[in-house]
C-alpha atoms as a PDB file:
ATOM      1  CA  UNK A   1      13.958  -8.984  14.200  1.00  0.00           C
ATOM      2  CA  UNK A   2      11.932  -5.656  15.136  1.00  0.00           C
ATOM      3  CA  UNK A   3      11.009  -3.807  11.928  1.00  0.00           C
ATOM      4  CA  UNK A   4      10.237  -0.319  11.775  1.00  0.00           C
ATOM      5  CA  UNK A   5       6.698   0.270  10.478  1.00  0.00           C
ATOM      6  CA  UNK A   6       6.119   2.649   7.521  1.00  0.00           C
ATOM      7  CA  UNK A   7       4.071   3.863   4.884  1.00  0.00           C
ATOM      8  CA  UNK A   8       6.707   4.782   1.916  1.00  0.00           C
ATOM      9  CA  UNK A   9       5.716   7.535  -1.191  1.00  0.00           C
ATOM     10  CA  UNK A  10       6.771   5.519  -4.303  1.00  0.00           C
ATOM     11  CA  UNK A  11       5.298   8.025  -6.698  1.00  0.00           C
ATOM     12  CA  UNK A  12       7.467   8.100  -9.532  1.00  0.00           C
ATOM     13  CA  UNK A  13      10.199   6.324  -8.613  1.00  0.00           C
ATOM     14  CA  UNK A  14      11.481   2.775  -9.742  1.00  0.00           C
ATOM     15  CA  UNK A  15      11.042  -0.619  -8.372  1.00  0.00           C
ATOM     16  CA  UNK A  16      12.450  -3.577  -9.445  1.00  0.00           C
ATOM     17  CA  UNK A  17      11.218  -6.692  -9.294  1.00  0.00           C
ATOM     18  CA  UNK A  18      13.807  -9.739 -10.194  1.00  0.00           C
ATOM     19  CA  UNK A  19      11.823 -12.407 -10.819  1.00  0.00           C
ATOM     20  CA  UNK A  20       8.414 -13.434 -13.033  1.00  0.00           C
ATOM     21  CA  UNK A  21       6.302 -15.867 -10.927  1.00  0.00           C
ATOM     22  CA  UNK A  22       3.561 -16.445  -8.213  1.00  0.00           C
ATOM     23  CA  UNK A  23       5.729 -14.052  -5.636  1.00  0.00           C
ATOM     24  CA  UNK A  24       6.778 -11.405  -8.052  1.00  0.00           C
ATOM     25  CA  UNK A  25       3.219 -11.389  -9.654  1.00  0.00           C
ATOM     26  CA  UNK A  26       2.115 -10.246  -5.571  1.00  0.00           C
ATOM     27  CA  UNK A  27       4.577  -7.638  -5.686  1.00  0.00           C
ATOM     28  CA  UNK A  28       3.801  -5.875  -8.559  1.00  0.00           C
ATOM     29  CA  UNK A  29      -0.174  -5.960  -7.535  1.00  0.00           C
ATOM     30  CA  UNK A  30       0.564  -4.470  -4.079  1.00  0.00           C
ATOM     31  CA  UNK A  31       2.483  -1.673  -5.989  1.00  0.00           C
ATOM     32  CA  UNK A  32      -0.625  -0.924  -8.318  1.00  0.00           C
ATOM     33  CA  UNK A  33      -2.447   1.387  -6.289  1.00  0.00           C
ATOM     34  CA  UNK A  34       0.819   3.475  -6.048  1.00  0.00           C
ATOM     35  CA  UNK A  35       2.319   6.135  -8.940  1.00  0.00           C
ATOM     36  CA  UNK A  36       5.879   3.805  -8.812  1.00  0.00           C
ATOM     37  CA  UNK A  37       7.551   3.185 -11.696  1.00  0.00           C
ATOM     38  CA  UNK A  38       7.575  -0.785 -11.752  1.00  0.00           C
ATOM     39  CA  UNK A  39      10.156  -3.162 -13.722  1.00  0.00           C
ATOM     40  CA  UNK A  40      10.198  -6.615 -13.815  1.00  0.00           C
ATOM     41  CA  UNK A  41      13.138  -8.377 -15.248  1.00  0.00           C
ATOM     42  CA  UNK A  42      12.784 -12.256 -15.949  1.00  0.00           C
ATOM     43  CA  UNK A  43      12.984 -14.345 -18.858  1.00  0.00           C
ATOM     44  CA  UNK A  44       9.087 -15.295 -18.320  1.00  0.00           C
ATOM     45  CA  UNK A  45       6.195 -14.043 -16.154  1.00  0.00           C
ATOM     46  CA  UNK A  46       2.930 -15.700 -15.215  1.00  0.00           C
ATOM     47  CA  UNK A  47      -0.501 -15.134 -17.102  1.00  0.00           C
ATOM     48  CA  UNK A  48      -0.919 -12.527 -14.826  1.00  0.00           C
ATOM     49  CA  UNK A  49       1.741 -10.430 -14.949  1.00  0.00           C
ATOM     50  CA  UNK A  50       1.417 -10.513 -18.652  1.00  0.00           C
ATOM     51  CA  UNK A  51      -2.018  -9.124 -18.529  1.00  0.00           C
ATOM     52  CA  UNK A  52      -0.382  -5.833 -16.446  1.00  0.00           C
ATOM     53  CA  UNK A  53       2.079  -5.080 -18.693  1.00  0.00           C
ATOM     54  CA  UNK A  54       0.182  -5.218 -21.475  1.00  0.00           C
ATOM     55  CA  UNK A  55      -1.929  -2.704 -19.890  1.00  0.00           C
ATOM     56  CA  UNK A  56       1.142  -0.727 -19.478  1.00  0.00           C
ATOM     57  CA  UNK A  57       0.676  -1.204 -15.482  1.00  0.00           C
ATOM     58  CA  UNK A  58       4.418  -3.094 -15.447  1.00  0.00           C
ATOM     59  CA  UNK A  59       7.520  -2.563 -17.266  1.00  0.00           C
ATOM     60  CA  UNK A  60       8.931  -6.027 -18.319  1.00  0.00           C
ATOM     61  CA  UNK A  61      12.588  -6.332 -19.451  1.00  0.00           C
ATOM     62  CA  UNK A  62      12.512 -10.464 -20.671  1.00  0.00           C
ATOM     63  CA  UNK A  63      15.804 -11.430 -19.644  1.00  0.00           C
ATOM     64  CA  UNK A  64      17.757 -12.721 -17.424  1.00  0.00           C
ATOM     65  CA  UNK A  65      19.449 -10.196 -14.297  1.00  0.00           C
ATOM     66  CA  UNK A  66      22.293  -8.078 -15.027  1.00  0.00           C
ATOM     67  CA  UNK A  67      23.884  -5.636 -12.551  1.00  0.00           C
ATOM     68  CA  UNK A  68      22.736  -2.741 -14.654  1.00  0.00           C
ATOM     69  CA  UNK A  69      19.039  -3.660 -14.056  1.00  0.00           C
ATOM     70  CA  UNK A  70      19.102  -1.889 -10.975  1.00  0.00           C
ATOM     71  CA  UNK A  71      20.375   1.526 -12.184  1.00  0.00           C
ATOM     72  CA  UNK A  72      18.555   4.357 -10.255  1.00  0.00           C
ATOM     73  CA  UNK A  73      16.095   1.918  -8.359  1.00  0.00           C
ATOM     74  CA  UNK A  74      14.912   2.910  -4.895  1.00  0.00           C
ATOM     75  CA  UNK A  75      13.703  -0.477  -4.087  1.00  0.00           C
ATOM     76  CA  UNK A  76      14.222  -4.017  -5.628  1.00  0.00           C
ATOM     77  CA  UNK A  77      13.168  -7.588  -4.914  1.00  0.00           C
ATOM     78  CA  UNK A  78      15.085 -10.324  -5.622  1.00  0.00           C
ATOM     79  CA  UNK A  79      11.968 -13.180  -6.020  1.00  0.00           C
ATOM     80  CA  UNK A  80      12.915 -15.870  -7.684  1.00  0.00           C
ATOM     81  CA  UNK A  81      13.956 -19.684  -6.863  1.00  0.00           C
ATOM     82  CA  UNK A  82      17.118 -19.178  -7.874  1.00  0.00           C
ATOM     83  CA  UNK A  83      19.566 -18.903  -5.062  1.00  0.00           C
ATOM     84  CA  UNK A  84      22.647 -17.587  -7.241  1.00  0.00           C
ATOM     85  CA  UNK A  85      20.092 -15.217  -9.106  1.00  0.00           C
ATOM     86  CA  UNK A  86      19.024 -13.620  -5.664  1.00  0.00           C
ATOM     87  CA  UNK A  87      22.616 -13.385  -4.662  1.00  0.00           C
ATOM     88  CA  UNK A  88      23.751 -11.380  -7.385  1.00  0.00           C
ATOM     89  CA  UNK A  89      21.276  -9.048  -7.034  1.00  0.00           C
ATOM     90  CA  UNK A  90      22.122  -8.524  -3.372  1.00  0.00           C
ATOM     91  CA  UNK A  91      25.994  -8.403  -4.465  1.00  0.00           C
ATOM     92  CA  UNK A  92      24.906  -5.587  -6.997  1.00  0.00           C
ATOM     93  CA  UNK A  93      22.718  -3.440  -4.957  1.00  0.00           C
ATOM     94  CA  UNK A  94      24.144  -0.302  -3.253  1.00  0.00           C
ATOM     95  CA  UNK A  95      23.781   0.831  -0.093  1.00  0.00           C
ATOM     96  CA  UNK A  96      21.141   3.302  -0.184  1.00  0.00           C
ATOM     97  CA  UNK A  97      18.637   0.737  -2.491  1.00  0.00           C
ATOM     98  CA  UNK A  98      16.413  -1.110  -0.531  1.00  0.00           C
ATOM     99  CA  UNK A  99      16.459  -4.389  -0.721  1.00  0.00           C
ATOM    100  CA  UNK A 100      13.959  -7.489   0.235  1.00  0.00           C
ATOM    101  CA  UNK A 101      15.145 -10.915  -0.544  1.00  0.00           C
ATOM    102  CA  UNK A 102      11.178 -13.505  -0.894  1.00  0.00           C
ATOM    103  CA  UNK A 103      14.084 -16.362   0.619  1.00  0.00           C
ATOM    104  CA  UNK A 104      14.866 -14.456   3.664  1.00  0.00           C
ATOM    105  CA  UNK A 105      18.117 -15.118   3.043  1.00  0.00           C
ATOM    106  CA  UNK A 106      21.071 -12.693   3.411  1.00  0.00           C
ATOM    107  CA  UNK A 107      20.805  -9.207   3.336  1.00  0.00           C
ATOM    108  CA  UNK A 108      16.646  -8.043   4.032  1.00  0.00           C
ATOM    109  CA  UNK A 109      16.059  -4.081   4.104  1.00  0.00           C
ATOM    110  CA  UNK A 110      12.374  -4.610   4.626  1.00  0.00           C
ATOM    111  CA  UNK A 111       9.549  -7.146   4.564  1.00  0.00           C
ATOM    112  CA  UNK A 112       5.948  -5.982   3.158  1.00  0.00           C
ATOM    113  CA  UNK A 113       3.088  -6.580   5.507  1.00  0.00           C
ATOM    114  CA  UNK A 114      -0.465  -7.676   4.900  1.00  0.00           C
ATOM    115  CA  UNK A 115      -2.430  -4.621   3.267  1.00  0.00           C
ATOM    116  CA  UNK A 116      -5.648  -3.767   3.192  1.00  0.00           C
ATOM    117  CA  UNK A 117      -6.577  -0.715   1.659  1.00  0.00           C
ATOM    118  CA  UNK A 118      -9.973   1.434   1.790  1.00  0.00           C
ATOM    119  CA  UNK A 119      -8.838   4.196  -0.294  1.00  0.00           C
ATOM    120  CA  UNK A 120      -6.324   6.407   1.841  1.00  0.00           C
ATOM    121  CA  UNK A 121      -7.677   4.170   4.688  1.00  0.00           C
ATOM    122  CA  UNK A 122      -4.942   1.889   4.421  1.00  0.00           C
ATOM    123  CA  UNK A 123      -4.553  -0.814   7.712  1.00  0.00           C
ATOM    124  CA  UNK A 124      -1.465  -3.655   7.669  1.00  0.00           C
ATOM    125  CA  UNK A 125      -0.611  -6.627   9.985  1.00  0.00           C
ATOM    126  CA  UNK A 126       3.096  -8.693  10.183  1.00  0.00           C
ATOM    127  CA  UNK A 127       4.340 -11.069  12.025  1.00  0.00           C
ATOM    128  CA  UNK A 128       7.403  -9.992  10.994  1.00  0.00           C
ATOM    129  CA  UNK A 129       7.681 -12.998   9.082  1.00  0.00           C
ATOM    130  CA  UNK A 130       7.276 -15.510  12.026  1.00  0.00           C
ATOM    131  CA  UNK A 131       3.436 -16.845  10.892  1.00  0.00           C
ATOM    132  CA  UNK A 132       2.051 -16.089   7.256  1.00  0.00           C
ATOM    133  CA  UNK A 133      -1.093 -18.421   8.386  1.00  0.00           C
ATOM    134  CA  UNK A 134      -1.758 -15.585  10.998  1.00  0.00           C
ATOM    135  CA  UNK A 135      -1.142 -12.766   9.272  1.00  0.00           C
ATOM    136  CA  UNK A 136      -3.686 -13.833   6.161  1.00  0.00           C
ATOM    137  CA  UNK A 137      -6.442 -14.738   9.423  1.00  0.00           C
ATOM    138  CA  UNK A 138      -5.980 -11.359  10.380  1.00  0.00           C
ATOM    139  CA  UNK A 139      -5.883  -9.531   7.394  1.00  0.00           C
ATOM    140  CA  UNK A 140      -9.228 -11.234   6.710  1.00  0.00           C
ATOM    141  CA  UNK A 141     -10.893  -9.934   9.739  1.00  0.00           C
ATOM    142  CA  UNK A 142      -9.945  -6.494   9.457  1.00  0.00           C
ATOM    143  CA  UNK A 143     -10.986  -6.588   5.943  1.00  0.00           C
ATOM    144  CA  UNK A 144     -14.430  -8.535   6.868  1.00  0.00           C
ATOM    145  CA  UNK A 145     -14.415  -5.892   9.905  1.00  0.00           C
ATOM    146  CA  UNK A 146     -13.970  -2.569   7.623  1.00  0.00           C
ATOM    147  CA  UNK A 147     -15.864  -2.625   4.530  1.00  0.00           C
ATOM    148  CA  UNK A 148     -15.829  -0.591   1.263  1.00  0.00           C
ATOM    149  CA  UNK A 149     -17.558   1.910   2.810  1.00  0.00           C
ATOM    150  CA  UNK A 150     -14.890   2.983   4.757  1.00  0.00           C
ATOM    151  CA  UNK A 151     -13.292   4.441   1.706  1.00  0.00           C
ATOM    152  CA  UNK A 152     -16.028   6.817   1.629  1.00  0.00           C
ATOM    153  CA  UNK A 153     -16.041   7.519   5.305  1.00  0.00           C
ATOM    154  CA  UNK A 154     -12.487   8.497   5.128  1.00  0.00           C
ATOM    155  CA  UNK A 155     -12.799  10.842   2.160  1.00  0.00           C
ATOM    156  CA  UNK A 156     -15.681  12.566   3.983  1.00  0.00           C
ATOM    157  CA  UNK A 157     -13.443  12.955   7.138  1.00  0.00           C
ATOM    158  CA  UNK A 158     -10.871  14.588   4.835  1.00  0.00           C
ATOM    159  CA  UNK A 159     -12.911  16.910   3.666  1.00  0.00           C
ATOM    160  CA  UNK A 160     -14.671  18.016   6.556  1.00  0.00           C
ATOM    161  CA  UNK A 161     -11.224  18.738   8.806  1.00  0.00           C
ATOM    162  CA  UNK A 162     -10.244  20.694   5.864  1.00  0.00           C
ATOM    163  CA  UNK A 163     -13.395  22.841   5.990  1.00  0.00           C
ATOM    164  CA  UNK A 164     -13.172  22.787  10.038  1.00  0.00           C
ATOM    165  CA  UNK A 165      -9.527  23.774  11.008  1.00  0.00           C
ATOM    166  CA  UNK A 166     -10.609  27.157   8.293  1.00  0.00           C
ATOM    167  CA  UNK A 167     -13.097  28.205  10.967  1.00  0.00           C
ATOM    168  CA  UNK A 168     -11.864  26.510  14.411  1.00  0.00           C
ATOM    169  CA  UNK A 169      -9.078  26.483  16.411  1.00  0.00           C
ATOM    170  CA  UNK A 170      -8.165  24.366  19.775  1.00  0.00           C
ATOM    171  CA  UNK A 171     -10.628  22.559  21.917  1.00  0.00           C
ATOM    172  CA  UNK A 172     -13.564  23.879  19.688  1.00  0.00           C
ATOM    173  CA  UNK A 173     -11.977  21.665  16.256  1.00  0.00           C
ATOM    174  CA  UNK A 174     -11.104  19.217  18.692  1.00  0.00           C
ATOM    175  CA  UNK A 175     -14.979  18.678  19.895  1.00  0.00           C
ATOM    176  CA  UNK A 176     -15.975  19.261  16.082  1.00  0.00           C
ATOM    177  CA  UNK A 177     -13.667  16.413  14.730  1.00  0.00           C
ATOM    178  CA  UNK A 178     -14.628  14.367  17.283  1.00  0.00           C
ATOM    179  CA  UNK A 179     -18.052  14.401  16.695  1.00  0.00           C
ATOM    180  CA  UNK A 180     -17.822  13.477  13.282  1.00  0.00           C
ATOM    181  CA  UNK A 181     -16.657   9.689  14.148  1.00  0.00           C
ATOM    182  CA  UNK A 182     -20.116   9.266  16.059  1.00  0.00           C
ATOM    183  CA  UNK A 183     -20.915   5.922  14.732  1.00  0.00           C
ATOM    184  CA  UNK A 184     -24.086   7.419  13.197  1.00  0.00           C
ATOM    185  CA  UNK A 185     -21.896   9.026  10.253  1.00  0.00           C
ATOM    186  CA  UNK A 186     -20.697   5.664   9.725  1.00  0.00           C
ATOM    187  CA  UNK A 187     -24.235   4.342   9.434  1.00  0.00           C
ATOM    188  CA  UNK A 188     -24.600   6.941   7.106  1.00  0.00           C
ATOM    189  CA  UNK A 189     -21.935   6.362   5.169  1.00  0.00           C
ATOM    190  CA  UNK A 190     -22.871   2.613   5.160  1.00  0.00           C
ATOM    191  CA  UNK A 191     -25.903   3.417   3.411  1.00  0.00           C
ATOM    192  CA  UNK A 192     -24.785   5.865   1.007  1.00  0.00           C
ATOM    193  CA  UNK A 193     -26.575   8.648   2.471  1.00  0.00           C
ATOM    194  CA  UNK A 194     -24.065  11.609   2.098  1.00  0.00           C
ATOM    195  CA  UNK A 195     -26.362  14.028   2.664  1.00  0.00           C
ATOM    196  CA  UNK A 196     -27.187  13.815   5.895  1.00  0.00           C
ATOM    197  CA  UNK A 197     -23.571  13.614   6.388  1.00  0.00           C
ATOM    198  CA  UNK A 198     -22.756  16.806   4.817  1.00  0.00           C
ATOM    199  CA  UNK A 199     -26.138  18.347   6.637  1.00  0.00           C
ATOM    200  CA  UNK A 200     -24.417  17.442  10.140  1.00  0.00           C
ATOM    201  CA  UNK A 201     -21.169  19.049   8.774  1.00  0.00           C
ATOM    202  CA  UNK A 202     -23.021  21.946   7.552  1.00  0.00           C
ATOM    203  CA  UNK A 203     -24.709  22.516  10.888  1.00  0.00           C
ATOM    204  CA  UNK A 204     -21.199  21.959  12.866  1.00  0.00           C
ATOM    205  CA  UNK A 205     -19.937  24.929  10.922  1.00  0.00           C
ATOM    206  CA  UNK A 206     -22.770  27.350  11.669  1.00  0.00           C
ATOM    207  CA  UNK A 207     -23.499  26.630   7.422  1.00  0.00           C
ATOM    208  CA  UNK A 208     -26.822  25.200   7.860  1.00  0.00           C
ATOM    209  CA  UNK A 209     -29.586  26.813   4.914  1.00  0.00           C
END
């Protein structure tokens, strides 16, 4: 199948997760950088899960799935190991919810890719389902490849196109942005020396004291 690749804004909105084990524990972590509202209905969870809703990161509803669980929800996985469990909460999801089913079985909206995330540097890898060994091997590289620091890096770039497209227009922001991903700024970055980051900027914008 040929997904469609997306970044989604989950802010406030509600997620549920059917299901309280290893796969619905994964879930729920890859929503925790995000502002959703996330639910997870099961009669148990792992040690794990417990520990997030405790800390108020998860909403847990301990019971078993009833249609009415997924009342306003803009995306819900059905993760258990229960085959009749996940097919009643494809029967009861509507049209316009998004659904992903962890036994690929029946109806599957979307599938989640391999994340990882360097503050609003965020990179992902899929197989579409077709090698999970692979995926994990790559997500490993890329997150051996582009360290913490890149976090950092990225928050500096935001910034400093802000403060450019003020003062620059056309090819003159063009060469300006561009010379900010000289792999020197990186070093910088790398080594926690802002400042000379900010004193390049600074200079770019005619700034310099």
């Amino acid at each position: 199948m040929n997904y469609f690749p997306l970044l989604m804004n989950l802010d406030y909105k509600k997620v549920v997760i059917v299901g309280g084990g290893h796969v619905a524990r994964q879930k729920a972590e890859a929503l925790l950088p995000t502002k959703a509202q996330v639910t997870v209905i099961s009669p148990v969870v792992t040690e794990k899960l417990e520990q997030y809703i405790h800390e108020g990161l998860v909403t847990w509803k301990e019971k078993s799935f009833e249609p009415a669980d997924l009342d306003d929800a803009a995306l819900i996985f059905a993760v258990t190991n229960d085959e009749e469990v996940n097919n009643a909460v494809e029967e009861a999801a509507q049209h316009w919810q998004l659904l992903s089913r962890a036994d690929a079985k029946g109806r599957i909206d979307f599938i989640n890719p391999a994340v990882v995330r360097r503050g609003e540097f965020v990179l992902t890898v899929s197989t579409s389902g077709a090698s999970p060994g692979l995926t994990r091997k790559v997500k490993s590289e890329l997150a051996e490849e582009y360290g913490e620091h890149y976090a950092q890096y990225v928050s500096f770039l935001k910034e400093a196109r802000q403060r450019i497209l003020v003062k620059f227009t056309g090819d003159e922001k063009k060469q300006l942005l561009a010379e900010l991903l000289d792999p020197q700024v990186l070093e910088w970055v790398e080594q926690g020396d802002m400042q000379k980051c900010e004193a390049l900027l600074l200079k770019r914008l005619g700034e310099e004291q």
